[in-house]
Protein backbone atom coordinates (compact mmCIF):
# COMPACT_ATOMS: atom_id res chain seq x y z
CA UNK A 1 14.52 23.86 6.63
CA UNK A 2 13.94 22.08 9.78
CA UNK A 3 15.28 23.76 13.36
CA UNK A 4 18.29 22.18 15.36
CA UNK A 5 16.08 20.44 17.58
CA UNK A 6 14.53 17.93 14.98
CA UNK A 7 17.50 17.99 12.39
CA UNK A 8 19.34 16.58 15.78
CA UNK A 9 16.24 13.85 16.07
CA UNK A 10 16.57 12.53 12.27
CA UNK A 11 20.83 12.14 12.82
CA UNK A 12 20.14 10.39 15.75
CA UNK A 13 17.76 8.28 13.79
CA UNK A 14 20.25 7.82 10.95
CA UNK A 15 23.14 6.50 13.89
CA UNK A 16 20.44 4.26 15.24
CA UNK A 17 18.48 2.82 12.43
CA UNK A 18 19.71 1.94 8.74
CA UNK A 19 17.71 4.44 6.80
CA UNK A 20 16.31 6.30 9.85
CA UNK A 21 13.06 4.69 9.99
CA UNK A 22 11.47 0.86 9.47
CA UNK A 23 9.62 1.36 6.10
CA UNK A 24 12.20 2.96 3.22
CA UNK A 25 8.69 5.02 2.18
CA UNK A 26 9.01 7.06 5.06
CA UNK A 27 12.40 7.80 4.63
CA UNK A 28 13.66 11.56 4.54
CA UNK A 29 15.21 11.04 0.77
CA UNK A 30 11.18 10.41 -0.14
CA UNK A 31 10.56 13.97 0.83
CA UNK A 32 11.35 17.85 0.92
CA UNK A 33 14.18 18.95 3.42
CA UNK A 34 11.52 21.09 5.24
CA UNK A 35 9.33 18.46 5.93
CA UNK A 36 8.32 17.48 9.58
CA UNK A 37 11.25 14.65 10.95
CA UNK A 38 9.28 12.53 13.03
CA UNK A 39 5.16 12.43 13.61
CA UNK A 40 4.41 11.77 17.46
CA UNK A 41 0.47 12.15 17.19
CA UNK A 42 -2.62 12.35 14.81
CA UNK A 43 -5.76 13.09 15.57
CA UNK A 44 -8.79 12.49 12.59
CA UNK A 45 -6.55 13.34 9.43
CA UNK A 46 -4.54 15.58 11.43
CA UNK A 47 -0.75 14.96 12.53
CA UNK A 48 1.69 17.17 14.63
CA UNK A 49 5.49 17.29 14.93
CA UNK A 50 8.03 17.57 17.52
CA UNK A 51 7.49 21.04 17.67
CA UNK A 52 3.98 21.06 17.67
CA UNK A 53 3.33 21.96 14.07
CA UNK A 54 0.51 20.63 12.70
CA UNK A 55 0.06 19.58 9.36
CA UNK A 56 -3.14 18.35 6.76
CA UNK A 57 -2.25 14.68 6.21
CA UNK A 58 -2.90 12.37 3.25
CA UNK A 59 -0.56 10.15 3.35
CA UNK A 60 -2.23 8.54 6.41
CA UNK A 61 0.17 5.89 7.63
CA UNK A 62 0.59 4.51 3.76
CA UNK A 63 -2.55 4.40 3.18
CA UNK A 64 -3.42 2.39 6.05
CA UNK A 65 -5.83 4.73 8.20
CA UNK A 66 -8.68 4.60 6.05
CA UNK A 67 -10.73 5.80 9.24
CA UNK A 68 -8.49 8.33 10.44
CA UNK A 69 -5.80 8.83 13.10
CA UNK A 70 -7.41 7.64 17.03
CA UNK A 71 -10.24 6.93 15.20
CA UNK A 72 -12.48 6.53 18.68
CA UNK A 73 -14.35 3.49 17.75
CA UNK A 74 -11.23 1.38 16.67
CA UNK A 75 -8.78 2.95 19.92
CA UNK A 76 -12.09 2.00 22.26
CA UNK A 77 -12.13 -1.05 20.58
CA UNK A 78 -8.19 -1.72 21.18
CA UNK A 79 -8.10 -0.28 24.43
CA UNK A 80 -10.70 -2.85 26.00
CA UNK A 81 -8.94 -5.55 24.93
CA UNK A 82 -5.58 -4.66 26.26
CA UNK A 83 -7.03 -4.23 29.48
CA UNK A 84 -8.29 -8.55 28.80
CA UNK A 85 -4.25 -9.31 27.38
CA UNK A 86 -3.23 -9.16 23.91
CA UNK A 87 -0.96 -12.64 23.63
CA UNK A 88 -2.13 -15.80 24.94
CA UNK A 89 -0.97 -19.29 25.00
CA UNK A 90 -3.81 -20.79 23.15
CA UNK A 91 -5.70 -18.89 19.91
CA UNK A 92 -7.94 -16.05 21.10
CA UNK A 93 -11.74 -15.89 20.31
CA UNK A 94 -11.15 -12.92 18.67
CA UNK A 95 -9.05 -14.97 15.60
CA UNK A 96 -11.76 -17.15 15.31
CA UNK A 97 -14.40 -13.75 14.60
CA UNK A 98 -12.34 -11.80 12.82
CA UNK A 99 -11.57 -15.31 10.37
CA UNK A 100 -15.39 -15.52 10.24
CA UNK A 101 -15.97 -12.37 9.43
CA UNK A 102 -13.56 -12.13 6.39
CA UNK A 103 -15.01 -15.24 5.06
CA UNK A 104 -18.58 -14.02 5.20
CA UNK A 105 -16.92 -10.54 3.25
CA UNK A 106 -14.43 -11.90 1.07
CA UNK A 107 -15.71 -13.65 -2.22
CA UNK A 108 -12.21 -15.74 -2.30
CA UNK A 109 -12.13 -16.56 1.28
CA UNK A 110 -12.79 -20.11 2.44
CA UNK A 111 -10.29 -20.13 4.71
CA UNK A 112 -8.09 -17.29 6.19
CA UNK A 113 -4.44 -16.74 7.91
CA UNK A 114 -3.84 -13.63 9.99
CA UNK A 115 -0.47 -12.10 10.26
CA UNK A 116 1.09 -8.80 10.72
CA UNK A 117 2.49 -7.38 7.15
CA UNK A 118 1.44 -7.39 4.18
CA UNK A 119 5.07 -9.24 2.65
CA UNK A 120 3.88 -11.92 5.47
CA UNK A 121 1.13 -12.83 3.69
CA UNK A 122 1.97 -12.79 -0.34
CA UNK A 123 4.97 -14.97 0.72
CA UNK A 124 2.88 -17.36 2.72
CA UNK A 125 0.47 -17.34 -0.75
CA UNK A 126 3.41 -18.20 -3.02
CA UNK A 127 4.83 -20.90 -0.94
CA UNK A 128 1.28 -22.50 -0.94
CA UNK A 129 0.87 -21.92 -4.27
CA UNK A 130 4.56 -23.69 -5.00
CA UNK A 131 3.59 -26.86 -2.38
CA UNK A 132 -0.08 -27.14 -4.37
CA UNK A 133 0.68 -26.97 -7.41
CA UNK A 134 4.17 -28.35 -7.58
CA UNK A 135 6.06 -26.00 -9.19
CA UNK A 136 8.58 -23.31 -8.42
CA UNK A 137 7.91 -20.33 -10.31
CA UNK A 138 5.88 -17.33 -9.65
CA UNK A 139 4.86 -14.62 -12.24
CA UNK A 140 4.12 -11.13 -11.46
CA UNK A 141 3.32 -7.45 -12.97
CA UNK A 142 6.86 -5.84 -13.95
CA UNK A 143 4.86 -2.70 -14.07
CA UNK A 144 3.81 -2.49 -9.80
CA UNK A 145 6.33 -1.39 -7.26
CA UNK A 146 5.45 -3.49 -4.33
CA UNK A 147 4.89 -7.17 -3.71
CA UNK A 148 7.20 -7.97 -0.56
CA UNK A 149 10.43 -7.28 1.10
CA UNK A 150 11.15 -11.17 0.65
CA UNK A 151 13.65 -12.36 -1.94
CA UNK A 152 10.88 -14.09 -4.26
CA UNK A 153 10.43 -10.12 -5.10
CA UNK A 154 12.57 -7.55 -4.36
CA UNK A 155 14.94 -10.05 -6.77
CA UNK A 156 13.07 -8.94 -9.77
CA UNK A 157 13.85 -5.64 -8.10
CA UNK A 158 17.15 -3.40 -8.93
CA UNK A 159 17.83 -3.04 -5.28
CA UNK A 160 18.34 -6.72 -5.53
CA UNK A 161 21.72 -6.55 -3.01
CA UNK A 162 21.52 -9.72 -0.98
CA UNK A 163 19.74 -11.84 -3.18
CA UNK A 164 20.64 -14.93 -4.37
CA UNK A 165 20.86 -15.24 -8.41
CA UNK A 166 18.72 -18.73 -8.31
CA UNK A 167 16.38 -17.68 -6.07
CA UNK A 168 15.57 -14.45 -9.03
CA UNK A 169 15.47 -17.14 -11.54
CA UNK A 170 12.40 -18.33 -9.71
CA UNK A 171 10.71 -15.35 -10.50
CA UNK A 172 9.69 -13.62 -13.69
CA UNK A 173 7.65 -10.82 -14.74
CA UNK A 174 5.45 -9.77 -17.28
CA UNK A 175 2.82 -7.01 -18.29
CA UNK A 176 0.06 -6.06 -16.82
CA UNK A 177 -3.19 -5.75 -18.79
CA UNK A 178 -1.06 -7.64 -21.73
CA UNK A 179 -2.65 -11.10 -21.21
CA UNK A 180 -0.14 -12.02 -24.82
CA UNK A 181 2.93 -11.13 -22.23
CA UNK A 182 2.02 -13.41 -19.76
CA UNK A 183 1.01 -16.31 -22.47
CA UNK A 184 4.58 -16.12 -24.00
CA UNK A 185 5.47 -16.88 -20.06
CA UNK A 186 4.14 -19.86 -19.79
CA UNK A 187 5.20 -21.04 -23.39
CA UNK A 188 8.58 -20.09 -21.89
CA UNK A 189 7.86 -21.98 -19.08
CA UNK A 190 5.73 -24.61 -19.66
CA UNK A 191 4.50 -26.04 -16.50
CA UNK A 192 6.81 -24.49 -14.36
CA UNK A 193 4.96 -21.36 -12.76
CA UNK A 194 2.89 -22.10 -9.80
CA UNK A 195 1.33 -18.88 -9.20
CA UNK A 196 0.46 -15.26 -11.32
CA UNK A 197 0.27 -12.54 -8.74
CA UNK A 198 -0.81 -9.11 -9.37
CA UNK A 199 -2.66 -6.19 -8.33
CA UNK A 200 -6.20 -6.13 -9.56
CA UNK A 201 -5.67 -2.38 -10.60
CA UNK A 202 -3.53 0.55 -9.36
CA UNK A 203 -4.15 4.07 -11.42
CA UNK A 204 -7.28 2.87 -13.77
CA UNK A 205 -9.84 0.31 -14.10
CA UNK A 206 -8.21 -3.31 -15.62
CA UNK A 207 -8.68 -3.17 -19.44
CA UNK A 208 -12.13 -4.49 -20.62
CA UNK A 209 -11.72 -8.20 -20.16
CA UNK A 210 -8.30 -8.06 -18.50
CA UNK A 211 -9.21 -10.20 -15.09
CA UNK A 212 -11.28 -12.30 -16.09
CA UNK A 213 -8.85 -13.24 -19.31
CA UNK A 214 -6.65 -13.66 -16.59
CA UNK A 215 -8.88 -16.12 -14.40
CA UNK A 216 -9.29 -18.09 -17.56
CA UNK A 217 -5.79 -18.09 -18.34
CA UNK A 218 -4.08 -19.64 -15.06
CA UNK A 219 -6.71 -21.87 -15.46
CA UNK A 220 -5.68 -23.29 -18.35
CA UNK A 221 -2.52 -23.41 -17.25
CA UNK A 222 -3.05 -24.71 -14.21
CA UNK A 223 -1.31 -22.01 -12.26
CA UNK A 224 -3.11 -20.21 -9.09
CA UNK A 225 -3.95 -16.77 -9.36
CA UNK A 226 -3.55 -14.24 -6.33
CA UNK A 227 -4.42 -11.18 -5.84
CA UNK A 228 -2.55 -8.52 -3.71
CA UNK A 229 -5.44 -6.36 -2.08
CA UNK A 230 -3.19 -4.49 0.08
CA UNK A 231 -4.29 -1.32 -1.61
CA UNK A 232 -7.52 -1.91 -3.29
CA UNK A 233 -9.39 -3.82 -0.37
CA UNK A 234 -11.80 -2.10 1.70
CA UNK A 235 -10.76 1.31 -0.45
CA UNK A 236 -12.13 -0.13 -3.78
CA UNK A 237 -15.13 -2.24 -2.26
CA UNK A 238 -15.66 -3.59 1.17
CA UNK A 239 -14.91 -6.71 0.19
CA UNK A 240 -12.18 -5.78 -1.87
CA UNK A 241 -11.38 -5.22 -5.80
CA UNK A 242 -11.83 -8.82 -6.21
CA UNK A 243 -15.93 -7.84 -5.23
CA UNK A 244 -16.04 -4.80 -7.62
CA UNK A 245 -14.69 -6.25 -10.76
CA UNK A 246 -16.40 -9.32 -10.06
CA UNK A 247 -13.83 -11.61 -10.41
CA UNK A 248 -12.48 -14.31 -7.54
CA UNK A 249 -9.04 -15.06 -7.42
CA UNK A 250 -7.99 -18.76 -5.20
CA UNK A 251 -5.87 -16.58 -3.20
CA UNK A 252 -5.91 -13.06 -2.05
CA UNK A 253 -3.88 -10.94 0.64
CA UNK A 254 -5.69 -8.43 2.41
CA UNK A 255 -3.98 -5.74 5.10
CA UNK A 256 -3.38 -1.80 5.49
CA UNK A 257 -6.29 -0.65 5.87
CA UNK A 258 -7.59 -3.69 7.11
CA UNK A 259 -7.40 -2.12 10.84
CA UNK A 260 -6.67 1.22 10.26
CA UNK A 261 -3.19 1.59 11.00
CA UNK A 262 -3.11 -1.30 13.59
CA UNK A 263 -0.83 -4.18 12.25
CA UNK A 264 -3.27 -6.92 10.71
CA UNK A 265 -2.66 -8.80 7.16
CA UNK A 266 -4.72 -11.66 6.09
CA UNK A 267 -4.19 -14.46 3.87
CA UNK A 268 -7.20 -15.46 2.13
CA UNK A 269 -8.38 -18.12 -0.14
CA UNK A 270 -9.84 -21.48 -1.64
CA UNK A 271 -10.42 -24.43 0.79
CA UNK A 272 -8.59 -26.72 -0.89
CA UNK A 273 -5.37 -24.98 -1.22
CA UNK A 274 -5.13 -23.03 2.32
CA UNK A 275 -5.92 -26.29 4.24
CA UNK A 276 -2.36 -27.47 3.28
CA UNK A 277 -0.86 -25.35 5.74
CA UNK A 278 -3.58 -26.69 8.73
CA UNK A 279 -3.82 -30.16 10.22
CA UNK A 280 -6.43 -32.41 9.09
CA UNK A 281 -4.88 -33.53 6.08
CA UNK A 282 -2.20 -36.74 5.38
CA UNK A 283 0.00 -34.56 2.66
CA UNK A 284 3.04 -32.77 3.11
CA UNK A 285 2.39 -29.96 5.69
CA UNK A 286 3.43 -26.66 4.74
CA UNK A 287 4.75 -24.31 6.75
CA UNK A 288 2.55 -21.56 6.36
CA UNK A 289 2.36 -18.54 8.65
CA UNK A 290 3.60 -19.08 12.16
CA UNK A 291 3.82 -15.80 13.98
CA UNK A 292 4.34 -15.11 18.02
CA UNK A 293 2.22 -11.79 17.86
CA UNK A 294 0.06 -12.76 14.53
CA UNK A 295 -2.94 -13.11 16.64
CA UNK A 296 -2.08 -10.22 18.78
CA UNK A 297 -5.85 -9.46 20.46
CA UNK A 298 -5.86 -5.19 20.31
CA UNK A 299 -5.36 -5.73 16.78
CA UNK A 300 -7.63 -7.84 15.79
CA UNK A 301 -10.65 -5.75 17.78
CA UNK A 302 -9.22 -2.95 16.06
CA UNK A 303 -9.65 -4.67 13.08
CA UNK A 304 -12.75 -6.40 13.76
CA UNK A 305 -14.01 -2.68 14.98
CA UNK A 306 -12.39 -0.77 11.51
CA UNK A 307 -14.63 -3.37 9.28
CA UNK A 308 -17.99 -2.59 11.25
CA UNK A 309 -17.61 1.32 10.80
CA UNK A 310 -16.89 1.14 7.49
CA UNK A 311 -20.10 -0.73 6.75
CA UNK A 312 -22.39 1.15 9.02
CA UNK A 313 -21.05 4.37 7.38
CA UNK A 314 -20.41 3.03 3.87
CA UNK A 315 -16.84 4.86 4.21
CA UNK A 316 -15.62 3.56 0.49
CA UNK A 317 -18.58 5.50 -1.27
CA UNK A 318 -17.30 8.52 0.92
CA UNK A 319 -13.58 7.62 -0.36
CA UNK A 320 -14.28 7.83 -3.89
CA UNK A 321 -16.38 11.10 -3.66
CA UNK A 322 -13.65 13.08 -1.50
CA UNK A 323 -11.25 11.82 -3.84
CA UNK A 324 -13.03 13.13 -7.01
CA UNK A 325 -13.56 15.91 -5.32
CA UNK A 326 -9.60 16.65 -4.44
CA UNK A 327 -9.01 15.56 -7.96
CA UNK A 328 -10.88 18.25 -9.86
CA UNK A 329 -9.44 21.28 -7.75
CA UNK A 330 -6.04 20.43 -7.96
CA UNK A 331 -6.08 19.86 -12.18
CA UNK A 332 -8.29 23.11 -11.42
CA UNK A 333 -5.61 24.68 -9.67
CA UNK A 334 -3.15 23.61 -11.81
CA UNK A 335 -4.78 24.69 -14.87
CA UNK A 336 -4.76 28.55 -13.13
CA UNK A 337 -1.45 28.48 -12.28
CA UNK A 338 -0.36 27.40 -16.07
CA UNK A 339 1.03 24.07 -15.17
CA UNK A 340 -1.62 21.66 -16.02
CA UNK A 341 0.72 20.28 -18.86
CA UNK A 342 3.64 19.58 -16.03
CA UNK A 343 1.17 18.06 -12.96
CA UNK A 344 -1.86 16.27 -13.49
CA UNK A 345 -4.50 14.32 -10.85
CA UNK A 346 -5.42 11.48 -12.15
CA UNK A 347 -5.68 7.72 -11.55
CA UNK A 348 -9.34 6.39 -9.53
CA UNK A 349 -10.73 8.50 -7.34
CA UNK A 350 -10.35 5.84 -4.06
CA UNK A 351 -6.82 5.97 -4.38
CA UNK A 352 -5.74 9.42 -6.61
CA UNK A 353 -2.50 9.91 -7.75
CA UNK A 354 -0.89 13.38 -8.11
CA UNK A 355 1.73 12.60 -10.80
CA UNK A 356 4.42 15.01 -12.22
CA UNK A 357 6.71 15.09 -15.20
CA UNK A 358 9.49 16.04 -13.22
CA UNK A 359 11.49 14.43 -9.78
CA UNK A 360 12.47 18.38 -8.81
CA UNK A 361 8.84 20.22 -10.21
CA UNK A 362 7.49 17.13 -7.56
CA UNK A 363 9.66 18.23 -4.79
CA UNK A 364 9.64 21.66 -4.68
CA UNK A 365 5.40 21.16 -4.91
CA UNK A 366 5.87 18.55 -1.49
CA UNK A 367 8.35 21.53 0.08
CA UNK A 368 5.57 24.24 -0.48
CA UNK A 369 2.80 22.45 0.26
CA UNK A 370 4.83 21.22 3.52
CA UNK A 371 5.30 25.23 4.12
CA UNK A 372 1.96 25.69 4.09
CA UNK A 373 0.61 22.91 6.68
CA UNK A 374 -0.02 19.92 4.08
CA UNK A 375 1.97 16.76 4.18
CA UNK A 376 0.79 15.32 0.55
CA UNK A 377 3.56 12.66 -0.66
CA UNK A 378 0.64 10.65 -2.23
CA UNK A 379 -2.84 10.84 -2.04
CA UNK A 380 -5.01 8.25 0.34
CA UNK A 381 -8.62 9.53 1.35
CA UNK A 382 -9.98 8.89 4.62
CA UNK A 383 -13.03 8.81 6.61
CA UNK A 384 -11.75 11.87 8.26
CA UNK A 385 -11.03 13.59 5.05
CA UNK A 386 -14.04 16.15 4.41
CA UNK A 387 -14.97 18.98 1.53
CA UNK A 388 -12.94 21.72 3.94
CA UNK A 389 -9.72 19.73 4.06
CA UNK A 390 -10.10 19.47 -0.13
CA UNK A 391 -10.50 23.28 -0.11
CA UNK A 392 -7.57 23.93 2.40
CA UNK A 393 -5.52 21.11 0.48
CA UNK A 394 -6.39 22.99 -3.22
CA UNK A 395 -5.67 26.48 -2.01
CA UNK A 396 -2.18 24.98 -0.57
CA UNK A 397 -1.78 23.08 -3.70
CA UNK A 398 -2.15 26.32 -5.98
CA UNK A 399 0.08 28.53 -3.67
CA UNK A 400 2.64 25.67 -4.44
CA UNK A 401 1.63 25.37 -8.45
CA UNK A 402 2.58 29.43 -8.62
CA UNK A 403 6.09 28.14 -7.12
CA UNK A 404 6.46 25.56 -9.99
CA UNK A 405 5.25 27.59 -13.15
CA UNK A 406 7.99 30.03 -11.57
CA UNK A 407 10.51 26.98 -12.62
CA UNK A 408 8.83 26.04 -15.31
CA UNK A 409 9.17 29.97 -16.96
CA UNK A 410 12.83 29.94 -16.90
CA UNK A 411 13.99 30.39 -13.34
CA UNK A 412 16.37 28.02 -11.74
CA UNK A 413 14.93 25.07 -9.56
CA UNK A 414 18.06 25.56 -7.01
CA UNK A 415 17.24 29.13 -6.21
CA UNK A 416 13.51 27.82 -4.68
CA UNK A 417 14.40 24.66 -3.30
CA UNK A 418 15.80 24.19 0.41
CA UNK A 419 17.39 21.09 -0.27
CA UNK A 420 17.49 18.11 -2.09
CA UNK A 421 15.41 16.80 -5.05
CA UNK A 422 13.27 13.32 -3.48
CA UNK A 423 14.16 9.95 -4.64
CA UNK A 424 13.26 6.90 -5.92
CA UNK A 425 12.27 4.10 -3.36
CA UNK A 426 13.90 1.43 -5.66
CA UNK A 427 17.51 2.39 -6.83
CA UNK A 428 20.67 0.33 -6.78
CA UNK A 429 22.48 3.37 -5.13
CA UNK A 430 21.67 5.97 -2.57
CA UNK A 431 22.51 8.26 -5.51
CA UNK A 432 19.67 8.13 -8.26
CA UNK A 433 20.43 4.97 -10.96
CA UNK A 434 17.52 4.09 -12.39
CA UNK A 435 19.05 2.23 -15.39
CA UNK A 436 21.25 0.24 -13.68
């Protein structure tokens, strides 16, 4: 369990904050009652607590430090540019670069609209795609978690509290990698839905013809077709998913690791459609994206900084090896320890997922793994991330895996854990519902 000290920190937190922090996924009900309250530095893949503990990270800022934690290039990078200002009256130079430099990346950019968060920037691609197209519906993936705190989502969602009923009826979901699902949509809603927005893949490769089905498919239909790279861009390809499957969306949002860790999220996309939000046009203006610190300067050198490393040290090749790598000694580990039917690593390699059959198996694997100085609520590879910190991670992991096949042989999962069982992000109450 945690000492007095920071167990006084996270009530505080709860008194001053609904949830006790500003993103639910670092919340404490998403992890193990020993693990560290609060973070207050990081250093490569490195973090340390209030009490100076020090722990192996992967979760690295939700997947957003792709570099690592003070990366020195991106902080140098940040740091001269607060010393110039970071908010101006007029656009800074540095929108105008970091814009260029997207477009010259990003197969679907013509045109690009910074802002801070990633739910900033799928609404802003929905609301162009409803003001283009002229329609009011938007389909998306009933299978992925995330789209945007905005009601055009979390609607769909069962923590839908707050949302009005016809704004949900706006949106409606369907399968991914089941092109037939999403064809019975629009024969259910025949031109009605102005946009199809998905991930381009989460835990494996699209099925064999999946996007570009897909490409030919809104087409046809005359809907616009986005793609959320929040996750897959610069960790899949530099340029994003969109690049390594070889097919081009008209819109895409980009952010995360984008600047690694600094808040950046770009808007992306064809000429015609993004330039309805801009100026030098005689139709309806939409309202795009219109943010007091969305061109923030430190940011957007971080960001501008994050995108040159990770070319002059090809830093995705090095994410999908030390992901592979991490992947076969834990199922190696897990396999000694007699579990491998109960915990298996799988999903691609940039972006691993450590999946278990069981909520309680999963937390009491986070609480020993926490025990031994690795914070591992997901998996998300860094720069920083080398073949020692797999080797330290696997011999935590298997230390933890011996703690599990104790459960799993008969003894009772409330005699090893200190607390809790984690919970779902998405339930309708703060106890677990998921069928409500």
């Amino acid at each position: 369990m945690l000492d007095t000290v920071q167990a006084s920190l996270r009530r505080r937190a709860h008194r001053a904050i609904p949830a006790g922090c500003h993103t639910y996924s670092k919340g404490d009900d998403q992890f193990p009652a020993n693990a560290p309250a609060f973070i207050v530095s990081g250093q490569g893949c490195r973090v340390t607590d209030p009490d100076g503990r020090r722990y192996l990270d992967w979760g690295m800022g939700l997947r957003s430090v792709v570099l690592g934690h003070a990366y020195p290039r991106v902080v140098d990078a940040a740091r001269e540019q607060l010393a110039l200002g970071s908010n101006f009256t007029r656009p800074a130079l540095l929108e105008l670069e970091l814009a260029e430099r997207l477009i010259e990346l990003i197969p679907a950019a013509e045109m690009v609209k910074l802002a801070k968060n990633g739910s900033d920037v799928t609404t802003a691609a929905v609301r162009l795609a409803r003001a283009f197209t002229g329609r009011d519906m938007v389909a998306l993936p009933r299978e992925h978690p995330f789209y945007s705190f905005d009601d055009w989502f979390i609607g769909t969602t069962v923590v839908d509290a707050g949302v009005p009923k016809d704004v949900t009826s706006l949106s409606a979901t369907w399968s991914y990698g089941d092109l037939d699902s999403l064809r019975e949509l629009f024969a259910r809603h025949p031109g009605q839905i102005a946009a199809v927005i998905t991930e381009v893949a989460t835990d494996a490769h699209p099925p064999d013809g999946f996007l570009q089905g897909l490409r030919e498919l809104t087409e046809r239909e005359g809907a616009l077709l986005i793609f959320d790279e929040m996750i897959t861009g610069l960790r899949w390809d530099l340029a994003g998913a969109q690049r390594y499957y070889g097919v081009t969306p008209d819109m895409a949002t980009f952010g995360k690791a984008l600047a690694n860790g600094f808040s950046v999220s770009a808007l992306v996309g064809r000429r015609d459609v993004m330039e309805l939000g801009g100026l030098d046009h005689d139709r309806e203006r939409v309202f795009l994206l219109s943010a007091t610190h969305g061109g923030e300067t430190h940011a957007l050198a971080a960001a501008l900084a994050t995108l040159d490393e990770m070319a002059e040290q090809d830093v995705t090749a090095h994410l999908w090896r030390i992901g592979e790598a991490l992947q076969r000694g834990l199922n190696a580990a897990a396999e000694r320890a007699g579990v491998a039917e109960h915990v298996v690593a799988r999903g691609l390699p940039c972006s691993p997922v450590l999946a278990f059959g069981d909520a309680g198996l999963r937390t009491l694997f986070l609480q020993e793994t926490c025990a031994r100085g690795v914070l591992i609520p997901y998996i998300a590879p860094s720069f920083s991330h080398g073949d020692a910190e797999v080797e330290e991670t696997v011999a935590a992991a298997e230390a933890a895996f011996e703690a599990v096949a104790r459960v799993v042989g008969g003894e009772p999962l409330e005699s090893l854990l200190e607390g809790p069982i984690v919970k779902p992000v998405f339930r309708r109450y703060n106890a677990v519902d998921l069928d409500a």
